[in-house]
Structure formats: structure tokens, C-alpha cells
N, C-alpha and C. Protein backbone atom coordinates (compact mmCIF):
# COMPACT_ATOMS: atom_id res chain seq x y z
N UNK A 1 7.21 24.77 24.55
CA UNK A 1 7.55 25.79 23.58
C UNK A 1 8.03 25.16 22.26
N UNK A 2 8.82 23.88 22.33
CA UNK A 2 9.45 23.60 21.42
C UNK A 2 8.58 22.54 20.28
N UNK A 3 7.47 22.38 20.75
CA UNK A 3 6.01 21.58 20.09
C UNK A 3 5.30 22.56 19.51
N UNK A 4 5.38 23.56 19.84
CA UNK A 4 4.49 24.70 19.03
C UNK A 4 5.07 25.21 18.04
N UNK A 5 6.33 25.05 17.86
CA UNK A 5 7.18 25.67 16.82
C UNK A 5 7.05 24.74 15.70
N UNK A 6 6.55 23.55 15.65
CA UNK A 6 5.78 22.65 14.62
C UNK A 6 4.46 22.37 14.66
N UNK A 7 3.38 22.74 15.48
CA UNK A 7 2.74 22.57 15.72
C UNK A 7 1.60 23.24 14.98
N UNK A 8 1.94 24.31 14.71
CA UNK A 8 1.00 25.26 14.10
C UNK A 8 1.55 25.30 12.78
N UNK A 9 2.44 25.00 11.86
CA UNK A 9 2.55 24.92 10.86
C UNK A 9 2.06 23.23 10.41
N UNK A 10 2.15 22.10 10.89
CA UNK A 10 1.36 21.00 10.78
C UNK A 10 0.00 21.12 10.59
N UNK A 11 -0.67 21.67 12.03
CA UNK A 11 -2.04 21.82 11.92
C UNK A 11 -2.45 22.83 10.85
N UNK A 12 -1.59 23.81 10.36
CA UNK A 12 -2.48 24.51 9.43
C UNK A 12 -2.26 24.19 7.75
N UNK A 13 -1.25 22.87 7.97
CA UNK A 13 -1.65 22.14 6.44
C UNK A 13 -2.70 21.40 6.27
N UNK A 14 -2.69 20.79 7.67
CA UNK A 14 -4.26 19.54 8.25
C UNK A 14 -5.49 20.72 7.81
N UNK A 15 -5.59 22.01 8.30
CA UNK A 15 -6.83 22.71 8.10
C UNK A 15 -6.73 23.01 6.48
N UNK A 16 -5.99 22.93 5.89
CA UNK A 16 -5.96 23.41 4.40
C UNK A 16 -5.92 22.58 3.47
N UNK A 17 -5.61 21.52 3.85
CA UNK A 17 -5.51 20.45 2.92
C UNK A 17 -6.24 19.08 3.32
N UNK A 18 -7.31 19.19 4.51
CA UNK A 18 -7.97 18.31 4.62
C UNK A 18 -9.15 18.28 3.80
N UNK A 19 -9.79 18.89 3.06
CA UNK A 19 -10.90 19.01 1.85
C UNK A 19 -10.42 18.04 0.84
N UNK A 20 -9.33 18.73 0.69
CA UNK A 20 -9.16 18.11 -0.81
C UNK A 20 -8.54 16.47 -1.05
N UNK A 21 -7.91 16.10 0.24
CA UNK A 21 -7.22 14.84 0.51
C UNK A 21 -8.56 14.04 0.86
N UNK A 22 -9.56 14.72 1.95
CA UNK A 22 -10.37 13.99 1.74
C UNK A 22 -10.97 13.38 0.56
N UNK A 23 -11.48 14.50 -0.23
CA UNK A 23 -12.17 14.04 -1.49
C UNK A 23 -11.20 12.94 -2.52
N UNK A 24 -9.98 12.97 -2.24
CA UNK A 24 -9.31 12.26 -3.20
C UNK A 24 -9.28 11.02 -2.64
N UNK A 25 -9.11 10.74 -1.19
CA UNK A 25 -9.04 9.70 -0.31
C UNK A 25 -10.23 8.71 -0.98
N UNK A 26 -11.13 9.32 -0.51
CA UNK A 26 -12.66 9.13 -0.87
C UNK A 26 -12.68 8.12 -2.67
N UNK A 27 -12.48 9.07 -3.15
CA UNK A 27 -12.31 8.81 -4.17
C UNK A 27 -11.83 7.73 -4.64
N UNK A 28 -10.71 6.95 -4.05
CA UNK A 28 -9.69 5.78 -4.40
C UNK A 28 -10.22 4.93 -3.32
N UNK A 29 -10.44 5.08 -1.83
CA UNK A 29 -11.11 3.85 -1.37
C UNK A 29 -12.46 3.82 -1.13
N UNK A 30 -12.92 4.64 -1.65
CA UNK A 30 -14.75 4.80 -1.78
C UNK A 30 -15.48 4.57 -0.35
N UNK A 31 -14.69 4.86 0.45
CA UNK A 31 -15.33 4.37 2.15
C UNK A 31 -15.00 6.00 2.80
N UNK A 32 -16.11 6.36 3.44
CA UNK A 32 -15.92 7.81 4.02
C UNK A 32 -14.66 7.59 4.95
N UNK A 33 -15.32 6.30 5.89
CA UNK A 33 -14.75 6.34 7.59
C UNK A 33 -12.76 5.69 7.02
N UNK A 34 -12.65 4.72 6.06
CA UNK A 34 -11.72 4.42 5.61
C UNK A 34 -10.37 5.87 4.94
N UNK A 35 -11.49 6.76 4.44
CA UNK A 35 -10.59 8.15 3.76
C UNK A 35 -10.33 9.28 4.73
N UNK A 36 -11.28 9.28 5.98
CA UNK A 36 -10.81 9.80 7.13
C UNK A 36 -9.53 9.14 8.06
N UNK A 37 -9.40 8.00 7.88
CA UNK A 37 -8.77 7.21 8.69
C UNK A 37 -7.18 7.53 7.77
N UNK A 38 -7.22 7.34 7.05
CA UNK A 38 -6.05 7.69 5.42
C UNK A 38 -5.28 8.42 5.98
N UNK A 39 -6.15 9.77 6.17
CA UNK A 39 -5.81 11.04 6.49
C UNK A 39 -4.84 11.11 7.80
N UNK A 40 -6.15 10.67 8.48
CA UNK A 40 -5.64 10.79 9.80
C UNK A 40 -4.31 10.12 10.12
N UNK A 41 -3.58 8.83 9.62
CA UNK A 41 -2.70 8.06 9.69
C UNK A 41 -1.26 9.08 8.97
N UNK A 42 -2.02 9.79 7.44
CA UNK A 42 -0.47 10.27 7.14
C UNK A 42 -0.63 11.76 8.07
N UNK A 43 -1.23 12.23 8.43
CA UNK A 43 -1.20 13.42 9.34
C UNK A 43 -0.10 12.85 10.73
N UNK A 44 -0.34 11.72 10.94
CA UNK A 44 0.58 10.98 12.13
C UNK A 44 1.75 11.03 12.10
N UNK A 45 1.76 10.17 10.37
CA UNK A 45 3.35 10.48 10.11
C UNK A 45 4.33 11.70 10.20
N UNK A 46 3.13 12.36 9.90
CA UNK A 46 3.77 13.83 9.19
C UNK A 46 4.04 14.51 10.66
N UNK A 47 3.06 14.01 11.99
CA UNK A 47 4.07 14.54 13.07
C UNK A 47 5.29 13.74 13.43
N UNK A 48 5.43 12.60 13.28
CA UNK A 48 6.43 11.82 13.35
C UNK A 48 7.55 12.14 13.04
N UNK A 49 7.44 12.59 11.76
CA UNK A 49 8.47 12.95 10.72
C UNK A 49 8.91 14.39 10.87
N UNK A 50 8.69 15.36 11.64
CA UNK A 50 7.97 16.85 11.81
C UNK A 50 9.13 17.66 10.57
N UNK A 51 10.31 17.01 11.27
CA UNK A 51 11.52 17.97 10.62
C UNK A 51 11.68 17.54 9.54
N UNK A 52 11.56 16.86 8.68
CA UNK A 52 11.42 16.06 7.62
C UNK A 52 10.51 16.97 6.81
N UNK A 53 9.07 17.20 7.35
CA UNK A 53 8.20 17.54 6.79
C UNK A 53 8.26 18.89 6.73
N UNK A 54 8.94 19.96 7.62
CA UNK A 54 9.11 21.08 7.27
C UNK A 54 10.22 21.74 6.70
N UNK A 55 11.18 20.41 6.34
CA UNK A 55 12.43 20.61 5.60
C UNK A 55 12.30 20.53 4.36
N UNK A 56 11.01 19.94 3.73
CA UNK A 56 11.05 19.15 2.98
C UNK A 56 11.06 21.34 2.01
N UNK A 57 11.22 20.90 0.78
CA UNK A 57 10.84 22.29 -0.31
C UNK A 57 9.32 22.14 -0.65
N UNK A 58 8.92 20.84 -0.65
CA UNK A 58 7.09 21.13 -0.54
C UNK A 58 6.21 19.90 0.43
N UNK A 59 6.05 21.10 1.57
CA UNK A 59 5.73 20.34 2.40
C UNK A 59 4.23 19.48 2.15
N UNK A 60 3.34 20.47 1.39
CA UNK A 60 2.14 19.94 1.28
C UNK A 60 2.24 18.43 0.14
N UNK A 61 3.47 18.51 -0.59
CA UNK A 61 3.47 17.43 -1.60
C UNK A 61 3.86 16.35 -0.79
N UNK A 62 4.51 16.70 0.46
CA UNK A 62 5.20 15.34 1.20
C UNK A 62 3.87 14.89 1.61
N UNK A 63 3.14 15.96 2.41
CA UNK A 63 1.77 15.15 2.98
C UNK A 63 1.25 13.97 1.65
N UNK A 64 0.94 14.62 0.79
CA UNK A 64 -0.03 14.00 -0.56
C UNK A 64 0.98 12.50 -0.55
N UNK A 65 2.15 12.65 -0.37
CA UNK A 65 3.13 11.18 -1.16
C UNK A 65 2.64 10.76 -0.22
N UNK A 66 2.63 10.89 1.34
CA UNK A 66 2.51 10.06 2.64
C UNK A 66 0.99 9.70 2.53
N UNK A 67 -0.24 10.27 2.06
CA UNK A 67 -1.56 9.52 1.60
C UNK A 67 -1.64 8.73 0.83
N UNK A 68 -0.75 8.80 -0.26
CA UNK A 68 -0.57 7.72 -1.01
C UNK A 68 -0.14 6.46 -0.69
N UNK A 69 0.71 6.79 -0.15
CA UNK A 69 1.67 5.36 0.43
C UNK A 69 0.38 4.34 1.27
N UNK A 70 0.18 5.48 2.36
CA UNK A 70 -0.95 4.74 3.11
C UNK A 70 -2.15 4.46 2.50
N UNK A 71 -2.55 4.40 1.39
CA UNK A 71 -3.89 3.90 1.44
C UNK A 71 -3.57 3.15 0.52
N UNK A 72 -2.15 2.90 -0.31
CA UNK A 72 -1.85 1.95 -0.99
C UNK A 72 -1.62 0.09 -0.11
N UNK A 73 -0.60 1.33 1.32
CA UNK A 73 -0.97 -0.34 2.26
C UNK A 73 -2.28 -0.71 2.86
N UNK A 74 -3.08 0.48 2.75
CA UNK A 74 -4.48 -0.11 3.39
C UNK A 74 -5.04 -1.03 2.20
N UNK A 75 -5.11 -0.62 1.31
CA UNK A 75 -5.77 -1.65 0.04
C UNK A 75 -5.15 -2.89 -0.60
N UNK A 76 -3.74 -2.74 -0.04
CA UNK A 76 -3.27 -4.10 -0.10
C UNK A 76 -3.54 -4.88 1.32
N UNK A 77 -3.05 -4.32 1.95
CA UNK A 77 -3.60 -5.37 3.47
C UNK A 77 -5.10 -5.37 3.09
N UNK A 78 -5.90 -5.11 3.47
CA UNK A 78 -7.30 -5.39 2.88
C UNK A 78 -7.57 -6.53 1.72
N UNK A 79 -6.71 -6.34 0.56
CA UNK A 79 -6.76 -6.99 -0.58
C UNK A 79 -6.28 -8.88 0.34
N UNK A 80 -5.06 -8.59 1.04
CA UNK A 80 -4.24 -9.61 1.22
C UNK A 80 -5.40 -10.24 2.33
N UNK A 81 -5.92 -9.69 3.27
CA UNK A 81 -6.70 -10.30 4.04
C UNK A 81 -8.02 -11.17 3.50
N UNK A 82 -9.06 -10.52 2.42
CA UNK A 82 -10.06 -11.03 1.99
C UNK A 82 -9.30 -12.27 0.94
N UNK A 83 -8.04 -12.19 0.36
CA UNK A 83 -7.43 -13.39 -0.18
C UNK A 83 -7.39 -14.46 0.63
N UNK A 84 -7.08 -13.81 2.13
CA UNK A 84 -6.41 -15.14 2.46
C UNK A 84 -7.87 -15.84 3.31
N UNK A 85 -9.21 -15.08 3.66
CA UNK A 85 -10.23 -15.46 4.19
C UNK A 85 -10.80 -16.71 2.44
N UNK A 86 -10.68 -15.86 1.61
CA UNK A 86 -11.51 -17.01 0.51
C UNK A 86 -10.42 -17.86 0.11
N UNK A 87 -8.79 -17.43 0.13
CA UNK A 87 -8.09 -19.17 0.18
C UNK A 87 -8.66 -20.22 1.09
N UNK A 88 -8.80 -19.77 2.41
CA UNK A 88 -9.27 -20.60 3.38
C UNK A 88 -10.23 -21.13 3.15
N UNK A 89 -11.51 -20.40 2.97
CA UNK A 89 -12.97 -21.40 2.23
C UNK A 89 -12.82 -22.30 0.66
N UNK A 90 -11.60 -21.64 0.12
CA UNK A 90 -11.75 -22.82 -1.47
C UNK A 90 -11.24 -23.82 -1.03
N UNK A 91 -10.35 -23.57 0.03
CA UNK A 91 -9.15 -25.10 0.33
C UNK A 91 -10.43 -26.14 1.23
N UNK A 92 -11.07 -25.45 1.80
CA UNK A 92 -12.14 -26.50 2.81
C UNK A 92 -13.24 -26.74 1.48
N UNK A 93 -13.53 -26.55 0.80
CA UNK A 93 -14.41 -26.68 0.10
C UNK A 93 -15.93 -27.03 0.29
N UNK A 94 -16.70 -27.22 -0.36
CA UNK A 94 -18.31 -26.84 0.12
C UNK A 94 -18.56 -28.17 1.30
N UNK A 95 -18.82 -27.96 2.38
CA UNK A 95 -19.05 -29.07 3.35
C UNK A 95 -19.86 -30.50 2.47
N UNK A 96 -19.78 -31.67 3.01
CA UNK A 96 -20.13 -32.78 2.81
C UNK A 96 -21.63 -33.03 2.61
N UNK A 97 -22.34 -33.60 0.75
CA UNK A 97 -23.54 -33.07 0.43
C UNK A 97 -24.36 -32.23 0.38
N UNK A 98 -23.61 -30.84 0.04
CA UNK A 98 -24.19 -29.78 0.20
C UNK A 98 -23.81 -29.13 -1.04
N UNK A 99 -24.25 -28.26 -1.97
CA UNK A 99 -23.68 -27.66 -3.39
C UNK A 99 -23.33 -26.95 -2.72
N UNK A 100 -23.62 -25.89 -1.73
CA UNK A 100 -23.41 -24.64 -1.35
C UNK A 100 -21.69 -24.13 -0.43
N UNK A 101 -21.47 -22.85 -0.90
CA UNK A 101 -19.97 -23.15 0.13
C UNK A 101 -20.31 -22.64 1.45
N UNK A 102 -19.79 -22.90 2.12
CA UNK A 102 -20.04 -22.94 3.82
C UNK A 102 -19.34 -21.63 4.52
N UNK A 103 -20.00 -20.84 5.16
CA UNK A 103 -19.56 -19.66 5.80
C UNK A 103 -18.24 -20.08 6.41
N UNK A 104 -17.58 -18.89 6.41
CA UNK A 104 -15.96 -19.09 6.91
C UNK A 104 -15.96 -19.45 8.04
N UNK A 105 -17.31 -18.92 9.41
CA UNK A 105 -17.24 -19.40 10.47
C UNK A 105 -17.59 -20.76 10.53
N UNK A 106 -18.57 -21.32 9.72
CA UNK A 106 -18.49 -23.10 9.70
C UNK A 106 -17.61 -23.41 9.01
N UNK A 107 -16.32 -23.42 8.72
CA UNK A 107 -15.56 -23.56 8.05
C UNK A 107 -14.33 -24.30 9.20
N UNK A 108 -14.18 -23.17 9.86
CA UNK A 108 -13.34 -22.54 10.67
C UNK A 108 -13.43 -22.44 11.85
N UNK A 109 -14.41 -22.92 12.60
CA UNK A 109 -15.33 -22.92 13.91
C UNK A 109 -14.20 -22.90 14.76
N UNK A 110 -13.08 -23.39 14.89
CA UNK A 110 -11.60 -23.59 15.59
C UNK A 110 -10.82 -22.53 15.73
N UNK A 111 -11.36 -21.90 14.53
CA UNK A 111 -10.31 -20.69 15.10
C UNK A 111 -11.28 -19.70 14.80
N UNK A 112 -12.51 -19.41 14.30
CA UNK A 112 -13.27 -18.51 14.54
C UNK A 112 -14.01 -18.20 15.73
N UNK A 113 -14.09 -18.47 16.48
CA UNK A 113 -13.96 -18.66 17.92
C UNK A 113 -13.58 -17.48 18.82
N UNK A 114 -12.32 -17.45 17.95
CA UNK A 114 -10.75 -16.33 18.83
C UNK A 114 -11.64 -14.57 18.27
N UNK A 115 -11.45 -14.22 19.39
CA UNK A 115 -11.54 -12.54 19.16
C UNK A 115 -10.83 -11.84 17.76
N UNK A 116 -9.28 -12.30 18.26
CA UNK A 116 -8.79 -11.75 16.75
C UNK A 116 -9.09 -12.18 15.19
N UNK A 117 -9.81 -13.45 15.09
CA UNK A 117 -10.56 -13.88 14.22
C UNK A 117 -11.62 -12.96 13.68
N UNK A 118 -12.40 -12.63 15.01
CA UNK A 118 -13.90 -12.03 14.40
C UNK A 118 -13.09 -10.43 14.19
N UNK A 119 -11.95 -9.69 14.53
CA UNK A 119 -11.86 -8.56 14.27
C UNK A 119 -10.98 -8.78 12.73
N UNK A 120 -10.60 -9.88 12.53
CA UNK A 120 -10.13 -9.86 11.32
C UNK A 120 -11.00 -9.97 9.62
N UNK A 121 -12.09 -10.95 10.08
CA UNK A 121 -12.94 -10.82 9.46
C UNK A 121 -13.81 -9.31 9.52
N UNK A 122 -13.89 -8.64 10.46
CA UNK A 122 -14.66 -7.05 10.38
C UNK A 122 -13.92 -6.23 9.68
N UNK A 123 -12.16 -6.24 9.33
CA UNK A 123 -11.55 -5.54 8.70
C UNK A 123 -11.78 -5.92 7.45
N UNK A 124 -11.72 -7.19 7.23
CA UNK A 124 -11.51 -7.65 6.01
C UNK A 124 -12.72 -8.38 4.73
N UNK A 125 -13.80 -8.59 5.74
CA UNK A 125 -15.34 -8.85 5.17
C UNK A 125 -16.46 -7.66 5.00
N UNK A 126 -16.31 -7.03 6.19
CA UNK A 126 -17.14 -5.90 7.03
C UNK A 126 -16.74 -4.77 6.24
N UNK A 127 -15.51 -4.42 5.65
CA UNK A 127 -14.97 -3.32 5.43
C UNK A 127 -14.76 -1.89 6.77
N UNK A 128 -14.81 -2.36 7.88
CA UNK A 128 -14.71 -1.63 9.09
C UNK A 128 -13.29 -1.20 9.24
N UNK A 129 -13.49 0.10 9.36
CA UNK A 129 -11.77 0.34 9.99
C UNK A 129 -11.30 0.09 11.05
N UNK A 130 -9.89 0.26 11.04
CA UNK A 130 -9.29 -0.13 12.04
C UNK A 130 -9.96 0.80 13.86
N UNK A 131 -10.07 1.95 13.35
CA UNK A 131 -10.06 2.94 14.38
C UNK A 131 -11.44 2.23 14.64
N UNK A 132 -12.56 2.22 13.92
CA UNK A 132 -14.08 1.18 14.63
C UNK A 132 -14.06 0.05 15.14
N UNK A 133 -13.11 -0.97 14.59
CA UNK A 133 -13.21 -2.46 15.44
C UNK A 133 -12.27 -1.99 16.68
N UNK A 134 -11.29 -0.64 16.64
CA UNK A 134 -10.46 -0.72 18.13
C UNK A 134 -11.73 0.36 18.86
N UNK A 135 -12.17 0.79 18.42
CA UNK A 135 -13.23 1.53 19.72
C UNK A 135 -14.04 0.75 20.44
N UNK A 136 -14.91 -0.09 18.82
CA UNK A 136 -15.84 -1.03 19.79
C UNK A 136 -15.13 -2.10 20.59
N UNK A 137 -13.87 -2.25 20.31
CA UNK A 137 -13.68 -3.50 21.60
C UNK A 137 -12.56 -2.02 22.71
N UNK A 138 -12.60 -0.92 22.40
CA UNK A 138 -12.25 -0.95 24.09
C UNK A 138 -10.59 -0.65 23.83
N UNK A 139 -10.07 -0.96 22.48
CA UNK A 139 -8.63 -0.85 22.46
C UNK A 139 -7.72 0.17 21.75
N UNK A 140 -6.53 0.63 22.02
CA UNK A 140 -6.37 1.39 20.78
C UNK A 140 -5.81 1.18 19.52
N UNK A 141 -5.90 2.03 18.58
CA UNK A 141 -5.61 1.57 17.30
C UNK A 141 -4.46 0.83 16.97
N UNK A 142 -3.33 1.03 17.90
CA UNK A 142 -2.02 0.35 17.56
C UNK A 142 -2.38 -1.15 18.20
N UNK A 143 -2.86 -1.14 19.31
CA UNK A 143 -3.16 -2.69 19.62
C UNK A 143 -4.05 -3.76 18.89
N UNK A 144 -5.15 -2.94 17.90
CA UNK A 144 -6.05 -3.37 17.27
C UNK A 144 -5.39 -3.98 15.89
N UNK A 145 -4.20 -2.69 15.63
CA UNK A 145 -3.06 -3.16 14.75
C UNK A 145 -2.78 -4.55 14.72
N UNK A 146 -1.78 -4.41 15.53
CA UNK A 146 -1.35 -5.32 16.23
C UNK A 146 -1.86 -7.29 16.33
N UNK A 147 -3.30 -6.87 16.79
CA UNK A 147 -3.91 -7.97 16.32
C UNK A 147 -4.32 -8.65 15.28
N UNK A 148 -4.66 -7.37 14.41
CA UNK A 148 -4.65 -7.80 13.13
C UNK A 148 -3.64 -9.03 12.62
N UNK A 149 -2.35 -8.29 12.75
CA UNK A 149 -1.25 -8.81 12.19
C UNK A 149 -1.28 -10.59 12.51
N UNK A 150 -1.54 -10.48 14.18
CA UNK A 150 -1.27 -11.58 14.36
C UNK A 150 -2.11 -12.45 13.84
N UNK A 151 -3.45 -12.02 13.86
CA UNK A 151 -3.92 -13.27 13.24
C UNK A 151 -4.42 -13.80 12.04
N UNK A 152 -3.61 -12.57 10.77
CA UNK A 152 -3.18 -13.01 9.69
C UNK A 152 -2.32 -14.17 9.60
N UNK A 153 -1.22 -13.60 10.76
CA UNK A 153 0.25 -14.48 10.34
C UNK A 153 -0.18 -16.15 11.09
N UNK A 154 -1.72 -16.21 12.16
CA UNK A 154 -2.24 -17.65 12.40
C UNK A 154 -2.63 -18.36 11.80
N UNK A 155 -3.60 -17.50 10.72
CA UNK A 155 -4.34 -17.91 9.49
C UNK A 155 -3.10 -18.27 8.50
N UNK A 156 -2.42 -17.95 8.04
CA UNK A 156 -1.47 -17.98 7.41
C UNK A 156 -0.74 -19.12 7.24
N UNK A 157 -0.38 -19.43 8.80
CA UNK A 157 0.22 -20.66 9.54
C UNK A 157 -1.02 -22.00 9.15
N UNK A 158 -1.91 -21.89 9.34
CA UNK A 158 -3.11 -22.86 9.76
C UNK A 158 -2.99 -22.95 7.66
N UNK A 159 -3.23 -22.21 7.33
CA UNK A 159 -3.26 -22.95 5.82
C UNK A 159 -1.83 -23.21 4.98
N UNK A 160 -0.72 -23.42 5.74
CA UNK A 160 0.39 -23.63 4.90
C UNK A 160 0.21 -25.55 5.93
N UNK A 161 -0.24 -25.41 7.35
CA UNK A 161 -0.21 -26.87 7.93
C UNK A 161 -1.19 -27.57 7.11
N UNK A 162 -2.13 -27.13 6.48
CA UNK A 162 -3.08 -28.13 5.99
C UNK A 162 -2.75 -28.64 4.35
């Protein structure tokens, strides 16, 4: 009883204000599956937060700040990830007699290898969301999270040792 008493005022901002968040989503990260995902993440919050969000004096503006926020960290994590994939290829530089620069996986063969490698590169080369690299392997989005993180913070590690 006590889930429905937020429940239906949540979902019927999600039905009213999913058009237009979409299109704006859309708009700023130019990826359909990425501006669905936006959504879907501050809609999370916004149950998270429930009393927050129906305390708030405008609830629909809290949703809009909470899309913002999130797709500001999606485009910086994104941003920070493809940085730290082409730090990694300038620091190895073009393999030995060759003009050309060398794919991150010949680069990297040591640690490209690792699962969380190739899902880091799909977030961050691929432009794949999170919710697609955790379906196709089988996991859910917080664990897919999760991995992410870590093997930023390996990569991370591996080019401050070199």
C-alpha cells in the first residue's frame, strides 16, 4: 500500500515527461540507446529519492536537474575513458618501423586480454551503453558498473607505473 502512494505519481511524470526529456536527452548526447538510458537512470533516482521528489515545489524540474546531472557524468566518464584509452596509445607510440599507430589491442595485448578491458573499450570506443555491454555479457547494470570502474582505475594504475 505504502509503494503506491508514490508510485503513481512517479510513473505519471515518467508518462508525461518522457517525450520531451527524451528529445532533449537525444539532443545533447546524440545516441538514441544512450538518451534512453539518461532517462531511465534519473527516473531511478527519482525513485530513490521518492520523498524528496514529491516534496520538492516542482517536482517535474527536480526530474529535468536529475537528467542533467546524469548525462553530464555520462559525458564526462565517456570523455575520461576515450582520454585515458588514447593516453595509453600516445605513451606506447607507433610500434617499431612502422609510421602507423598500433591498435590499442596491439598495444596492450596484456591487459586487453581481460573481459573488463574489452567492456571498457565498448563503452568507451563502441559508444555502447552500459545497459548493452551488461545484457550481452549476462550481467546487471550495477555490476557492469562496477567493472567499468575497475578497470579504469587498472588502466589508470598501468600508465602512472610506466
Amino acid at each position: 500500500m505504502e509503494g503506491q502512494a508514490w508510485e503513481a505519481p512517479v510513473e505519471q511524470m515518467y508518462k508525461e515527461m518522457y517525450p520531451a526529456l527524451y528529445v532533449y536527452a537525444l539532443r545533447i548526447l546524440e545516441d538514441a540507446a544512450l538518451a534512453e538510458e539518461a532517462i531511465q537512470e534519473a527516473f531511478c533516482i527519482a525513485c530513490a529519492k521518492r520523498e524528496q521528489v514529491l516534496a520538492s515545489a516542482n517536482p517535474q524540474g527536480w526530474i529535468m536537474c536529475t537528467l542533467k546531472h546524469v548525462m553530464r557524468n555520462m559525458i564526462r566518464s565517456r570523455s575520461r575513458l576515450r582520454a585515458l584509452l588514447q593516453a595509453l596509445e600516445e605513451r606506447a607510440g607507433p610500434p617499431a618501423g612502422t609510421e602507423e599507430l598500433a591498435s590499442v589491442d596491439v598495444l596492450f595485448g596484456d591487459v586487453s586480454d581481460s573481459e573488463d578491458f574489452r567492456l571498457l573499450k565498448r563503452i568507451a570506443l563502441d559508444r555502447c551503453t552500459v545497459l548493452e555491454v551488461a545484457e550481452d555479457l549476462g550481467i546487471s547494470v550495477e555490476s557492469c558498473k562496477k567493472r567499468v570502474q575497475r578497470a579504469r582505475k587498472r588502466l589508470q594504475g598501468k600508465m602512472t607505473m610506466e
